[in-house]
PDB file of N, CA and C in Angstrom:
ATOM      1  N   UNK A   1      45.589 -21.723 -72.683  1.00  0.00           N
ATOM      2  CA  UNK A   1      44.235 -21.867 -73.173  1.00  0.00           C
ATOM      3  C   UNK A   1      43.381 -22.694 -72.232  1.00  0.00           C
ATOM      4  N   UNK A   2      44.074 -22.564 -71.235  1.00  0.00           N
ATOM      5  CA  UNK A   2      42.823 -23.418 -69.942  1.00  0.00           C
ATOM      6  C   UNK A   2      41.666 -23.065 -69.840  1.00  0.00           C
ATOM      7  N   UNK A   3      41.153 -22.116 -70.038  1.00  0.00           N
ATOM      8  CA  UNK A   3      40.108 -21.015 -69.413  1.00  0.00           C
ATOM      9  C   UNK A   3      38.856 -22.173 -70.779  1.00  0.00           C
ATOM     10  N   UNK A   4      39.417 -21.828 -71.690  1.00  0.00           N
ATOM     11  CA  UNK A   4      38.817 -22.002 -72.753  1.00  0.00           C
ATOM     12  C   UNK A   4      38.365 -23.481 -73.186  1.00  0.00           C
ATOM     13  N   UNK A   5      39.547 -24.256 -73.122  1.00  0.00           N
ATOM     14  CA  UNK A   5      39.527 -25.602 -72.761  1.00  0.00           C
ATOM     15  C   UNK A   5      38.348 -26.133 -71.755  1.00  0.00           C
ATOM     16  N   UNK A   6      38.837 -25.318 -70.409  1.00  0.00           N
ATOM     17  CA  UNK A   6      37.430 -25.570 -69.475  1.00  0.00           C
ATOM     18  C   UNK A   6      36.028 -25.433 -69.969  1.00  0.00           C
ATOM     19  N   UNK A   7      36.123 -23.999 -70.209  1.00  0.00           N
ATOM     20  CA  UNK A   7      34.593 -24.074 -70.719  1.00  0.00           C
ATOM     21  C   UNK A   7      34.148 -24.773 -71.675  1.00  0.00           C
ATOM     22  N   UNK A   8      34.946 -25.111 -73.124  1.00  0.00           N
ATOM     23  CA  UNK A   8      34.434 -25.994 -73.943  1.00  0.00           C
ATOM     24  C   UNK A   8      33.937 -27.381 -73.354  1.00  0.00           C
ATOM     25  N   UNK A   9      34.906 -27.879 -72.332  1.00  0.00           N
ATOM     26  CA  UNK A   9      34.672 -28.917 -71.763  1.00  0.00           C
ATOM     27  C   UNK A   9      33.171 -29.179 -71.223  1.00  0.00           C
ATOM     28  N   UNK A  10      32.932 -28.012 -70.389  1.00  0.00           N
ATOM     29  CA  UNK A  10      32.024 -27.986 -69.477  1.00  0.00           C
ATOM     30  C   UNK A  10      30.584 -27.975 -70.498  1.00  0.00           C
ATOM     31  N   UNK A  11      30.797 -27.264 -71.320  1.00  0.00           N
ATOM     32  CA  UNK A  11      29.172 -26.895 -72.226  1.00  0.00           C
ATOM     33  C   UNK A  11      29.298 -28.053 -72.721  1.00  0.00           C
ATOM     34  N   UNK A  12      30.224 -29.004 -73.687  1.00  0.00           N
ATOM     35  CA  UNK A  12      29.924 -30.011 -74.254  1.00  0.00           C
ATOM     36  C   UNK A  12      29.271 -30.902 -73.181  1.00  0.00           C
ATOM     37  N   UNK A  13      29.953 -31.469 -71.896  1.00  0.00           N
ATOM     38  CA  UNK A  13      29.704 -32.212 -71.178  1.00  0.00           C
ATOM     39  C   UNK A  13      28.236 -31.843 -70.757  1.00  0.00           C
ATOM     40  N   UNK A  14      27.355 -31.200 -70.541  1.00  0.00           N
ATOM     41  CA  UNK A  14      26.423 -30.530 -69.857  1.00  0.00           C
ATOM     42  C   UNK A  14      25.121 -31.017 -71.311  1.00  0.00           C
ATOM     43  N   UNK A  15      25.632 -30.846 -72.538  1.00  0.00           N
ATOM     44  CA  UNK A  15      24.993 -30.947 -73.645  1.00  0.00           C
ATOM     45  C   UNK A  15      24.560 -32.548 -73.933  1.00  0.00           C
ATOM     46  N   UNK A  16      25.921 -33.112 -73.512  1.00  0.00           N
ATOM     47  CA  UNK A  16      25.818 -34.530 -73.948  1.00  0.00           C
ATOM     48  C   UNK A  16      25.275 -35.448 -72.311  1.00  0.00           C
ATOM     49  N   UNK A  17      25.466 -35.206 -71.366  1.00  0.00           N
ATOM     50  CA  UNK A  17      25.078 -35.725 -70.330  1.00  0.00           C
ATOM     51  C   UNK A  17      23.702 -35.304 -70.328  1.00  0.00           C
ATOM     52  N   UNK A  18      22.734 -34.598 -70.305  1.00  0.00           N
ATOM     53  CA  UNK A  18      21.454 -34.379 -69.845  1.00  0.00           C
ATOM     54  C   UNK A  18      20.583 -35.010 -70.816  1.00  0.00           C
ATOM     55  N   UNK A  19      20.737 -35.484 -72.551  1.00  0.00           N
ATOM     56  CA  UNK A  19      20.345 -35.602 -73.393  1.00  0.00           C
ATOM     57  C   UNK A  19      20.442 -37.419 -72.878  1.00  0.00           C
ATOM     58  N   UNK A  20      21.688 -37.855 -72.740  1.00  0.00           N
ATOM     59  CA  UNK A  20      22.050 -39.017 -72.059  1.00  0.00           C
ATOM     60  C   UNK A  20      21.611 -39.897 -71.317  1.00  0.00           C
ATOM     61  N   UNK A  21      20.894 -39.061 -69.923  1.00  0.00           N
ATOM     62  CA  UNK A  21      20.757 -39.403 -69.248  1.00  0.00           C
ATOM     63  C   UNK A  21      18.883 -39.740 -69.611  1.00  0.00           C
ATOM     64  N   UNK A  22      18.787 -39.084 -70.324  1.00  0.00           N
ATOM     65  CA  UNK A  22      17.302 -38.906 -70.151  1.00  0.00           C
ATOM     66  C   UNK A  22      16.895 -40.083 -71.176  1.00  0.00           C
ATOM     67  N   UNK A  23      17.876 -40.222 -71.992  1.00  0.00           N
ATOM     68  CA  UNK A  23      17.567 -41.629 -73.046  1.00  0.00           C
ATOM     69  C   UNK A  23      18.211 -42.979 -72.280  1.00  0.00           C
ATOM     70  N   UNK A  24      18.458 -43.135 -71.184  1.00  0.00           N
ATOM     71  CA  UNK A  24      18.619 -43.981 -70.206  1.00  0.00           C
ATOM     72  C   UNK A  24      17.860 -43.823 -69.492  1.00  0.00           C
ATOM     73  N   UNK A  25      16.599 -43.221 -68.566  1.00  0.00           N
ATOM     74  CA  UNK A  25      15.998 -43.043 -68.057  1.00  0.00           C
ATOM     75  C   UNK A  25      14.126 -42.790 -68.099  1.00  0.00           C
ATOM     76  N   UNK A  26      14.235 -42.524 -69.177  1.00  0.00           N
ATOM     77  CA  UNK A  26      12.704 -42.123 -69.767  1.00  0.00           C
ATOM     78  C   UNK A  26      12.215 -42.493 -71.096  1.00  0.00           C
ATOM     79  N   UNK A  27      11.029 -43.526 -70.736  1.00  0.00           N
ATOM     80  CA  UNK A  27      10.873 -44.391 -72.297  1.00  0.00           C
ATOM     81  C   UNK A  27      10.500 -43.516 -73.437  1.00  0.00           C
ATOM     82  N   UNK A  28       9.651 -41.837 -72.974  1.00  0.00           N
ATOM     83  CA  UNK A  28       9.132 -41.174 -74.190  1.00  0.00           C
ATOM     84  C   UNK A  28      10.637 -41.087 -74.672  1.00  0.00           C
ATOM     85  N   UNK A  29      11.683 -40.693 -74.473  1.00  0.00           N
ATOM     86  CA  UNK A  29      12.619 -40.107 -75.314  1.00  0.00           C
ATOM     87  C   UNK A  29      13.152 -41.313 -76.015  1.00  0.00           C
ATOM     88  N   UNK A  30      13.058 -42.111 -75.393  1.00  0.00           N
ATOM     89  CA  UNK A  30      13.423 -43.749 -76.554  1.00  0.00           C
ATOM     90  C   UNK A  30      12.819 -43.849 -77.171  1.00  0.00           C
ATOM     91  N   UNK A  31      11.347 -43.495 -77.079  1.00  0.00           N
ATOM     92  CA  UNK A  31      10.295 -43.455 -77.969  1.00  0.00           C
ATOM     93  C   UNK A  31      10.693 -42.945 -79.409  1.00  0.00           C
ATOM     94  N   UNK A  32      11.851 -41.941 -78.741  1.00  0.00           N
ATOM     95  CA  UNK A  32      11.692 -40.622 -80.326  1.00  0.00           C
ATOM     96  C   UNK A  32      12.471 -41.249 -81.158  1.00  0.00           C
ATOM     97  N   UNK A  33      13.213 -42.182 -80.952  1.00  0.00           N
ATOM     98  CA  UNK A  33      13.982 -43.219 -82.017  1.00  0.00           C
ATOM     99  C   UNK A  33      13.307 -43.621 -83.218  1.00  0.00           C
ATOM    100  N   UNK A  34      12.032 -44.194 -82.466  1.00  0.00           N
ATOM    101  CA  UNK A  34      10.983 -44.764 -83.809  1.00  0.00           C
ATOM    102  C   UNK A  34      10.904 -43.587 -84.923  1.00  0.00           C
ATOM    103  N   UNK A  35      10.920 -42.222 -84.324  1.00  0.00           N
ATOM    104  CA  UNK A  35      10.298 -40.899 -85.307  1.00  0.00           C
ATOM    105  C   UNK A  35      11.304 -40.851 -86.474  1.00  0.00           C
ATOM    106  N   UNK A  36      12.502 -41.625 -85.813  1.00  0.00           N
ATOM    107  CA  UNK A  36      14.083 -41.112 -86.989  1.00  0.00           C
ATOM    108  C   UNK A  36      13.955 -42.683 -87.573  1.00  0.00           C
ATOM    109  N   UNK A  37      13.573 -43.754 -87.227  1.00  0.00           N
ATOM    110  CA  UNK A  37      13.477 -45.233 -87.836  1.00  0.00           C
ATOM    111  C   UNK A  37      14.496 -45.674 -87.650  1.00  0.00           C
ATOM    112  N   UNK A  38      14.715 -45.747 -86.532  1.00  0.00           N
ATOM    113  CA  UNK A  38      16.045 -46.116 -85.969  1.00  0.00           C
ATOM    114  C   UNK A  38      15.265 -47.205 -85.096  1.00  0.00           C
ATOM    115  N   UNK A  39      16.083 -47.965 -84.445  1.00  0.00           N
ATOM    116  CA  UNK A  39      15.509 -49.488 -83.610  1.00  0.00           C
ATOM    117  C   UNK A  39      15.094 -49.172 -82.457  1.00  0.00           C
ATOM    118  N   UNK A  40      14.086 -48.965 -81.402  1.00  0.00           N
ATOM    119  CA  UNK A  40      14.623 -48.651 -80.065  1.00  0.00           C
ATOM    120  C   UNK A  40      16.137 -48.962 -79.327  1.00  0.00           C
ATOM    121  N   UNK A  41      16.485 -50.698 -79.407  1.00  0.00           N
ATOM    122  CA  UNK A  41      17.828 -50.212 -78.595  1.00  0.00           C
ATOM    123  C   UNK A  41      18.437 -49.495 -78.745  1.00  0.00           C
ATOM    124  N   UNK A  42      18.916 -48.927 -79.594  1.00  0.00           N
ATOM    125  CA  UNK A  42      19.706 -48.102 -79.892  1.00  0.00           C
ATOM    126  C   UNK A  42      19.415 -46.928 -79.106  1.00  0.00           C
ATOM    127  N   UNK A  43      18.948 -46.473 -78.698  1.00  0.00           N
ATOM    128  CA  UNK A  43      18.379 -45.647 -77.867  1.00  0.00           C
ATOM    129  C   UNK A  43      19.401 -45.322 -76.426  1.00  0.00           C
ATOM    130  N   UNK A  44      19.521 -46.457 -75.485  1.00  0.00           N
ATOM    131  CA  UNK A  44      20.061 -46.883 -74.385  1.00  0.00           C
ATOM    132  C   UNK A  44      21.728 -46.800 -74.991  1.00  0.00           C
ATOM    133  N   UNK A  45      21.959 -47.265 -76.025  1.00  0.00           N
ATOM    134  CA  UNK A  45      23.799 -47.357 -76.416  1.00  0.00           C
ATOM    135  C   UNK A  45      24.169 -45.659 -76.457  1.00  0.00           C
ATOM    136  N   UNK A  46      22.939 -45.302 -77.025  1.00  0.00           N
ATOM    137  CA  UNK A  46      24.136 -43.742 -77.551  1.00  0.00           C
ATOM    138  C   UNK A  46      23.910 -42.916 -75.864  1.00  0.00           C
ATOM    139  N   UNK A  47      22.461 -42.915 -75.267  1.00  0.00           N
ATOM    140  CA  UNK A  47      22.735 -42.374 -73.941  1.00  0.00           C
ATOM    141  C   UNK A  47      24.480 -42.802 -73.122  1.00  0.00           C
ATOM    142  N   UNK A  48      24.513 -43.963 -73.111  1.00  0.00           N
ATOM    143  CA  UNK A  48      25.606 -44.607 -73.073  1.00  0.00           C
ATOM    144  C   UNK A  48      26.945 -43.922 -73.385  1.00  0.00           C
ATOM    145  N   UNK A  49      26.456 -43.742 -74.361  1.00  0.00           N
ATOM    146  CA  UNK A  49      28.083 -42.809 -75.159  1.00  0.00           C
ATOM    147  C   UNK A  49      28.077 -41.833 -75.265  1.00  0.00           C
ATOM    148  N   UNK A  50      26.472 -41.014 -74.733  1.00  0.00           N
ATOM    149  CA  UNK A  50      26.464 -39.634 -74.375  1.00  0.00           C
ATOM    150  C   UNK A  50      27.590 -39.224 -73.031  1.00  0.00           C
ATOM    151  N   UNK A  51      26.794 -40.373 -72.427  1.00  0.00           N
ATOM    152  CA  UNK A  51      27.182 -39.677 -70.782  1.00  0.00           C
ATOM    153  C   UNK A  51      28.846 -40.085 -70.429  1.00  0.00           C
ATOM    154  N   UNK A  52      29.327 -41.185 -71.377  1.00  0.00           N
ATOM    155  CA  UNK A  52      30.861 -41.343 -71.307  1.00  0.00           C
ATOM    156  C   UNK A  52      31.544 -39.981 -71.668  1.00  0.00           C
ATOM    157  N   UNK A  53      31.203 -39.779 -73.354  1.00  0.00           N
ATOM    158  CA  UNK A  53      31.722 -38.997 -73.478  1.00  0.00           C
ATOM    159  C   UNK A  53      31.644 -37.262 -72.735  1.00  0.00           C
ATOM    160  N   UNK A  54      30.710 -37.600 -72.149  1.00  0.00           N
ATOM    161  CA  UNK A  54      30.653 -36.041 -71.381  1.00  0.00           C
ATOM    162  C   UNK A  54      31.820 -36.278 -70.249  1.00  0.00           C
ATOM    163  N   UNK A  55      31.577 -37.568 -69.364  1.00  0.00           N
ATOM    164  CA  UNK A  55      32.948 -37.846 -68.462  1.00  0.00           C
ATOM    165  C   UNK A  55      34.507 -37.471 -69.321  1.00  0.00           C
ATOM    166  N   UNK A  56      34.464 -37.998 -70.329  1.00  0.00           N
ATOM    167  CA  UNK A  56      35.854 -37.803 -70.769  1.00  0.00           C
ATOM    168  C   UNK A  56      35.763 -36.241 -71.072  1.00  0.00           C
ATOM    169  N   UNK A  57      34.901 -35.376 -71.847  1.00  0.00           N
ATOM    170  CA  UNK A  57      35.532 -34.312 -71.752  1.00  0.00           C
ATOM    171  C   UNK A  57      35.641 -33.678 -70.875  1.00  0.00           C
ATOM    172  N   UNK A  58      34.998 -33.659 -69.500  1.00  0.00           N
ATOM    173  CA  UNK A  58      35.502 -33.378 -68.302  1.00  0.00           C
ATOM    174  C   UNK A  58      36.880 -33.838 -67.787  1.00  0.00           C
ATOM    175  N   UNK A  59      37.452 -35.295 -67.871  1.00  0.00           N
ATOM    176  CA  UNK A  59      38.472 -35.075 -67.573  1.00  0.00           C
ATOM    177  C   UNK A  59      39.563 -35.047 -68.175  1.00  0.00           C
ATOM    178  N   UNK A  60      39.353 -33.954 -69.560  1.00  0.00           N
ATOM    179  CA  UNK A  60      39.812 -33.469 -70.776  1.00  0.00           C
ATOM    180  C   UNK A  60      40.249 -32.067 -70.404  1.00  0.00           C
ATOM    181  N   UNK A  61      39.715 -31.960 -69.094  1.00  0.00           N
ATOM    182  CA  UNK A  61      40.053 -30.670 -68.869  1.00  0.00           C
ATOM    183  C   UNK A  61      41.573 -30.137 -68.191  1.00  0.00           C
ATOM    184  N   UNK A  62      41.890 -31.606 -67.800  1.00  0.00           N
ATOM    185  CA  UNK A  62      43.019 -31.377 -67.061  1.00  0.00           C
ATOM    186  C   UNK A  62      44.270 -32.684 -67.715  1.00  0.00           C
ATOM    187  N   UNK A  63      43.574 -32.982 -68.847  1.00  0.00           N
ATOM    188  CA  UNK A  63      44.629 -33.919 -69.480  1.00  0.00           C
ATOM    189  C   UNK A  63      44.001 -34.074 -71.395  1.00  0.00           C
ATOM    190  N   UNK A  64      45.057 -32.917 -71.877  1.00  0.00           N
ATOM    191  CA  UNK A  64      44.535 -32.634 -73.313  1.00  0.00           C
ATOM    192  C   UNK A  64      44.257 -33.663 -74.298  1.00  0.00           C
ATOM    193  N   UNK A  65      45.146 -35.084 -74.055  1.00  0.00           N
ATOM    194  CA  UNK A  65      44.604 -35.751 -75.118  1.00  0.00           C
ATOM    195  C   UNK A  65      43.313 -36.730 -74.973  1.00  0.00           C
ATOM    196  N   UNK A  66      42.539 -36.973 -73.735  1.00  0.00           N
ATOM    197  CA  UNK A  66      41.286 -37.380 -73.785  1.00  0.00           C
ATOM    198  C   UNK A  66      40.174 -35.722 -74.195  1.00  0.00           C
ATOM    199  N   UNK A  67      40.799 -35.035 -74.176  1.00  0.00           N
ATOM    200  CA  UNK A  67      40.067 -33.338 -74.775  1.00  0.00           C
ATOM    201  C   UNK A  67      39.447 -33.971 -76.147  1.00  0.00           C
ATOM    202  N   UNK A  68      40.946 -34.560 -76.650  1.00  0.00           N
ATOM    203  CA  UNK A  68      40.973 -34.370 -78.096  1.00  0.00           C
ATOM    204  C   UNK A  68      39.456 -36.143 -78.560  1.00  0.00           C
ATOM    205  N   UNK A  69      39.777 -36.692 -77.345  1.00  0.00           N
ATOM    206  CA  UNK A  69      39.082 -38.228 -77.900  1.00  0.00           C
ATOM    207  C   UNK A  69      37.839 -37.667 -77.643  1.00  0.00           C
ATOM    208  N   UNK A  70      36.936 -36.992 -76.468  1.00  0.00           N
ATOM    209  CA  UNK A  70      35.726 -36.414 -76.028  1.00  0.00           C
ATOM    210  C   UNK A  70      35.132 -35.451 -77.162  1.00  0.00           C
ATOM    211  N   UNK A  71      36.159 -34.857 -78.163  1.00  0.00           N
ATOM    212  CA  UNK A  71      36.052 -34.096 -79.055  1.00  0.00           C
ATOM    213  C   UNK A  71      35.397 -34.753 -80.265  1.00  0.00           C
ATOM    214  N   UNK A  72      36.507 -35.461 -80.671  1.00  0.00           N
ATOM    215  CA  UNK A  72      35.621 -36.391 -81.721  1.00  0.00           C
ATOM    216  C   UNK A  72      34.655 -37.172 -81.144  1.00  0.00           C
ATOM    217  N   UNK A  73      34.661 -38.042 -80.088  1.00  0.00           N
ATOM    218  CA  UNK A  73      33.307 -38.691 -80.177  1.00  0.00           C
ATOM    219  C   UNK A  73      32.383 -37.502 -79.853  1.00  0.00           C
ATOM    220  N   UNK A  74      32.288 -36.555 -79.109  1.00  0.00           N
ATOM    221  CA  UNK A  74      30.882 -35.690 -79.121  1.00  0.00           C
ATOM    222  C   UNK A  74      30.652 -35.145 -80.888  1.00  0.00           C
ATOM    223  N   UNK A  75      31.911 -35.207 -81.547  1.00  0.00           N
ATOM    224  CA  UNK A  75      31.217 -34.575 -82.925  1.00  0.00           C
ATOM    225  C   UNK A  75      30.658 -35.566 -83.432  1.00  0.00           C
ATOM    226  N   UNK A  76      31.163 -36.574 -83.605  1.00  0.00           N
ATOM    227  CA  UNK A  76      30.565 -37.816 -84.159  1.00  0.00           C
ATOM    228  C   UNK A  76      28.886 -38.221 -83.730  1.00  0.00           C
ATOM    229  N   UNK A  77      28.976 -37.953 -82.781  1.00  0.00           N
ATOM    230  CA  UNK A  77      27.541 -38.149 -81.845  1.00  0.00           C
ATOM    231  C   UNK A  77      26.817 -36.935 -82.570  1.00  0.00           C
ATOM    232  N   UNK A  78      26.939 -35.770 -82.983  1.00  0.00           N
ATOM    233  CA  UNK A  78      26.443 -34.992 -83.050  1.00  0.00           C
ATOM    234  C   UNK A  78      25.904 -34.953 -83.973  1.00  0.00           C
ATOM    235  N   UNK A  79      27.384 -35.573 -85.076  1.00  0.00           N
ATOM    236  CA  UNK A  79      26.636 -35.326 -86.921  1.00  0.00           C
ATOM    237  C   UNK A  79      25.344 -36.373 -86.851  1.00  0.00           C
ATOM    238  N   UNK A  80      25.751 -37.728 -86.351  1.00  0.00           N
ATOM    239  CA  UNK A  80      24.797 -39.043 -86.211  1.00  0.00           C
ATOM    240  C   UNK A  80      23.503 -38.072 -85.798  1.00  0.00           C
ATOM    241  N   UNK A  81      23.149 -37.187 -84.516  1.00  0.00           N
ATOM    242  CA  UNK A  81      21.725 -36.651 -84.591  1.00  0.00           C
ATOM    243  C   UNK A  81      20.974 -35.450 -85.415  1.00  0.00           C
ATOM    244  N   UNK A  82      22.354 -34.561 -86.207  1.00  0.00           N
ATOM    245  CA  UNK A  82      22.104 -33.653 -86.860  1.00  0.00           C
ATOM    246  C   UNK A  82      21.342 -34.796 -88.427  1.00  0.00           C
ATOM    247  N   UNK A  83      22.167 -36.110 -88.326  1.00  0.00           N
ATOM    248  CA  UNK A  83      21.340 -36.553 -89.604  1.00  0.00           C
ATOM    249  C   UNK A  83      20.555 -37.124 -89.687  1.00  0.00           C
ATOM    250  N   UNK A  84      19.679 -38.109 -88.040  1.00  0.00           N
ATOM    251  CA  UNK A  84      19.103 -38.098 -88.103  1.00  0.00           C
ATOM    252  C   UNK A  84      18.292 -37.432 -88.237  1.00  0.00           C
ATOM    253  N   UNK A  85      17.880 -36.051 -87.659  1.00  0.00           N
ATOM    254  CA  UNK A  85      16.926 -34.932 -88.040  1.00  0.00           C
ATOM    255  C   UNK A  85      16.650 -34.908 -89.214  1.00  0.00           C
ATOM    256  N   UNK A  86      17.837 -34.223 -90.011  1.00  0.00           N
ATOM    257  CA  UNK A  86      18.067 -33.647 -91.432  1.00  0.00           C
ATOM    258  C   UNK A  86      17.429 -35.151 -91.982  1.00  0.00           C
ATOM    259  N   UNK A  87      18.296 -36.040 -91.887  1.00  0.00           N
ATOM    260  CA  UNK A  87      17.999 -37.186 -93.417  1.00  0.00           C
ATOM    261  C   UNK A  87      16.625 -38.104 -93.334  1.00  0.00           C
ATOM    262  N   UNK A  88      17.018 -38.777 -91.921  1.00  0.00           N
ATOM    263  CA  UNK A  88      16.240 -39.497 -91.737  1.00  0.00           C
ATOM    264  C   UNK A  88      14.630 -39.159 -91.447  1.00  0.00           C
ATOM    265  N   UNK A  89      14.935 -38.276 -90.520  1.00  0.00           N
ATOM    266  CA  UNK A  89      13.305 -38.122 -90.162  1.00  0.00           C
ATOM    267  C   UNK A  89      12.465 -36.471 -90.803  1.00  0.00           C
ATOM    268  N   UNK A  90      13.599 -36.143 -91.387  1.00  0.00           N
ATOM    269  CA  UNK A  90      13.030 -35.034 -92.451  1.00  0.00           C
ATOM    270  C   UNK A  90      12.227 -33.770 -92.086  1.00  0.00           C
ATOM    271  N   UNK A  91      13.213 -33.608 -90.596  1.00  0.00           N
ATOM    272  CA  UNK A  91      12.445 -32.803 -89.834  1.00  0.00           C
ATOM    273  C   UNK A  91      13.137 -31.119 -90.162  1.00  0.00           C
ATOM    274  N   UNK A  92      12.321 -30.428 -89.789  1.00  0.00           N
ATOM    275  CA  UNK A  92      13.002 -28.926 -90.545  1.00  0.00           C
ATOM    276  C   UNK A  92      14.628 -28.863 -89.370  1.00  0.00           C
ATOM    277  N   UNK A  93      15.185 -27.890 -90.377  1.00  0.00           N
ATOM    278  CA  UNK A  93      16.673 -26.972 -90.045  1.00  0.00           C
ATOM    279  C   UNK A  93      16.609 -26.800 -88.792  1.00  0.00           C
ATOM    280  N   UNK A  94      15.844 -26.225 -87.716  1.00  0.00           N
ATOM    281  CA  UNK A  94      15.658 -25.563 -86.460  1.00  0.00           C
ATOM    282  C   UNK A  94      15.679 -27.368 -85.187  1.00  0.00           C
ATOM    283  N   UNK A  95      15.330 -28.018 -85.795  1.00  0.00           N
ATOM    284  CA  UNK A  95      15.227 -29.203 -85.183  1.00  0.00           C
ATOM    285  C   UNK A  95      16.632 -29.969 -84.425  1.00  0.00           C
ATOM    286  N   UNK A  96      17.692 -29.323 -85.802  1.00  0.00           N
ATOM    287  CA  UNK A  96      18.879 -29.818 -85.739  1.00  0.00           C
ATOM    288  C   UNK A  96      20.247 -29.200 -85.324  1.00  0.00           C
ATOM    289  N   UNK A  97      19.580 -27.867 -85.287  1.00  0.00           N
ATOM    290  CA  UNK A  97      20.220 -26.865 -84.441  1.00  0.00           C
ATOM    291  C   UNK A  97      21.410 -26.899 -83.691  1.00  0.00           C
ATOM    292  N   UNK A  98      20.640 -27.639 -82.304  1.00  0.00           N
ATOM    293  CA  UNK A  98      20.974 -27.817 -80.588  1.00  0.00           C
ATOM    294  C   UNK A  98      21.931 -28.649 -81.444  1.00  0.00           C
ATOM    295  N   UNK A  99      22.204 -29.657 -82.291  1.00  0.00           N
ATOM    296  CA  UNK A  99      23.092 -30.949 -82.504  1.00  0.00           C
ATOM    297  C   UNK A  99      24.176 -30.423 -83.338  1.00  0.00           C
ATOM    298  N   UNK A 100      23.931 -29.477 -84.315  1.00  0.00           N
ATOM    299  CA  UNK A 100      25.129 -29.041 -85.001  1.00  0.00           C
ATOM    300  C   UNK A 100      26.072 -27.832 -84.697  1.00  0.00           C
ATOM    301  N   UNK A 101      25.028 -27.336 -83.185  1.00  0.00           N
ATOM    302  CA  UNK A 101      26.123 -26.096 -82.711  1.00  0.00           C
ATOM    303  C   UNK A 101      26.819 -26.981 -81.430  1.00  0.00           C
ATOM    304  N   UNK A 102      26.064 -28.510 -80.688  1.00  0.00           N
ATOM    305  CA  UNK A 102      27.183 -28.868 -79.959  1.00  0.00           C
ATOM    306  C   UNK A 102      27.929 -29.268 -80.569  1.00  0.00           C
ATOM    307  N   UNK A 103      28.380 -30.033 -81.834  1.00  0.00           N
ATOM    308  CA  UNK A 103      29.047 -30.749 -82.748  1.00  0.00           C
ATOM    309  C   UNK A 103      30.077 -29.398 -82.932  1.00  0.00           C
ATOM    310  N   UNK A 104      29.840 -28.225 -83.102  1.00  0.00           N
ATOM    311  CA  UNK A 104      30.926 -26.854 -83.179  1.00  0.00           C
ATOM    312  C   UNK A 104      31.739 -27.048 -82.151  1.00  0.00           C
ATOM    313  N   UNK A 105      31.302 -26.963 -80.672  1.00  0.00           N
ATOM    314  CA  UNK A 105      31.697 -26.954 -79.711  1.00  0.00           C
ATOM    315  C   UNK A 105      32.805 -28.413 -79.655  1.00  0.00           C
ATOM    316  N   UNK A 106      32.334 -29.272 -80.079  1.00  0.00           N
ATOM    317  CA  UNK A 106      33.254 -30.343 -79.765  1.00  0.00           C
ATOM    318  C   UNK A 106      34.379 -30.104 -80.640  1.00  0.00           C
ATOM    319  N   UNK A 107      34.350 -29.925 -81.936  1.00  0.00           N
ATOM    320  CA  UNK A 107      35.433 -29.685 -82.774  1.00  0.00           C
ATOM    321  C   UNK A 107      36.333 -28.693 -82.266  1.00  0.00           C
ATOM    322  N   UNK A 108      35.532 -27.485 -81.442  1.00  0.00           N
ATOM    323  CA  UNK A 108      36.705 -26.216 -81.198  1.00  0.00           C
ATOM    324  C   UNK A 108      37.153 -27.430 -79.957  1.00  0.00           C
ATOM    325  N   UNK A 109      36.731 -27.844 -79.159  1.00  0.00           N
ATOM    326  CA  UNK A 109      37.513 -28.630 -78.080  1.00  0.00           C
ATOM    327  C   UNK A 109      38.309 -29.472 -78.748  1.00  0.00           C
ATOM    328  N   UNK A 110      38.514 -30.134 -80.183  1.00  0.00           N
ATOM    329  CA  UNK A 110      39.422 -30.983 -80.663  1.00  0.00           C
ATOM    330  C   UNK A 110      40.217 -30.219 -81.048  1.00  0.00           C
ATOM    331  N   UNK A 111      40.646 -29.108 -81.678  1.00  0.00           N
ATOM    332  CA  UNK A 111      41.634 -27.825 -82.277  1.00  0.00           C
ATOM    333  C   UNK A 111      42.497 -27.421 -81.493  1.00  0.00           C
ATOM    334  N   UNK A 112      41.264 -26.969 -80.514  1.00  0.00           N
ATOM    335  CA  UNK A 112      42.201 -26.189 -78.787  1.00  0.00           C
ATOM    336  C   UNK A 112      43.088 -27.327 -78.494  1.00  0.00           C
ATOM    337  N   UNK A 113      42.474 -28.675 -78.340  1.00  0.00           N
ATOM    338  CA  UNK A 113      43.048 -29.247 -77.216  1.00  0.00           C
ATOM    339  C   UNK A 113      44.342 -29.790 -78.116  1.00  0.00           C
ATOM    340  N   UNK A 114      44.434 -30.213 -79.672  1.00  0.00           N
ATOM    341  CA  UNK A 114      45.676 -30.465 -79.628  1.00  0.00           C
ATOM    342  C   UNK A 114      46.832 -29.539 -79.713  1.00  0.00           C
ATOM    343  N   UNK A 115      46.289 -28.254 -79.736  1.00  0.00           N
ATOM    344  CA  UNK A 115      47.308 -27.051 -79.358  1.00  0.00           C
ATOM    345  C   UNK A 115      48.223 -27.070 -78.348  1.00  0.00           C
ATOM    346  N   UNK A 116      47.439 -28.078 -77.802  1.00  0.00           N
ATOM    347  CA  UNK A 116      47.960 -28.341 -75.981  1.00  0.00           C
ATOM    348  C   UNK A 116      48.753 -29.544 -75.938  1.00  0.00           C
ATOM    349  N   UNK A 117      49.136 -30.751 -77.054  1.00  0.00           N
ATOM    350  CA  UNK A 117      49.654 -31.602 -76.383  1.00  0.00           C
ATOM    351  C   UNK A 117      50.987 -31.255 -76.364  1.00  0.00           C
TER     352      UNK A 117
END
């Protein structure tokens, strides 16, 4: 199941690094914290744990049980923005989308990958 493994790897990582980077880098998107009533710092920590966890599921690709840790934290990361959308900032279904189909992706990377240890 390498093939598969890889690619899960690669789309999660790609999902969670660019989102990451940009909430480390650019104050409008820290900005969007206030919209969910969340603190600004917080902002800078999860980029933080975006862009880790995209490293680990990359090198999840060639060692299954950080697969499985990159897995849960990207789902975890995911539900946290699917609810901010949904709960907190009460923004429509389509908003939350991008967060609950990478949150898919991370889980099939947690399934696959302990197939593999």
């Amino acid at each position: 199941m390498g093939i598969v493994v890889t690619m899960l790897a690669v789309v999660l990582a790609g999902g969670l690094a660019i989102p990451g980077v940009t909430k480390l880098t650019r104050e409008e998107v820290r900005l969007r914290f206030e919209h969910f009533g969340l603190p600004l710092r917080l902002a800078p920590l999860t980029g933080v744990a975006e862009v880790a966890t995209a490293g680990l599921a990359l090198v999840g690709i060639i060692w299954a049980p950080v697969a499985v840790v990159a897995g849960v934290a990207g789902a975890g990361l995911m539900a946290g923005a699917a609810n901010a959308h949904l709960r907190r900032a009460r923004d429509p279904l389509r908003a939350a989308v991008p967060a609950i189909a990478l949150g898919l992706v991370a889980v099939a990377l947690v399934v696959i990958s302990v197939g593999d240890l």
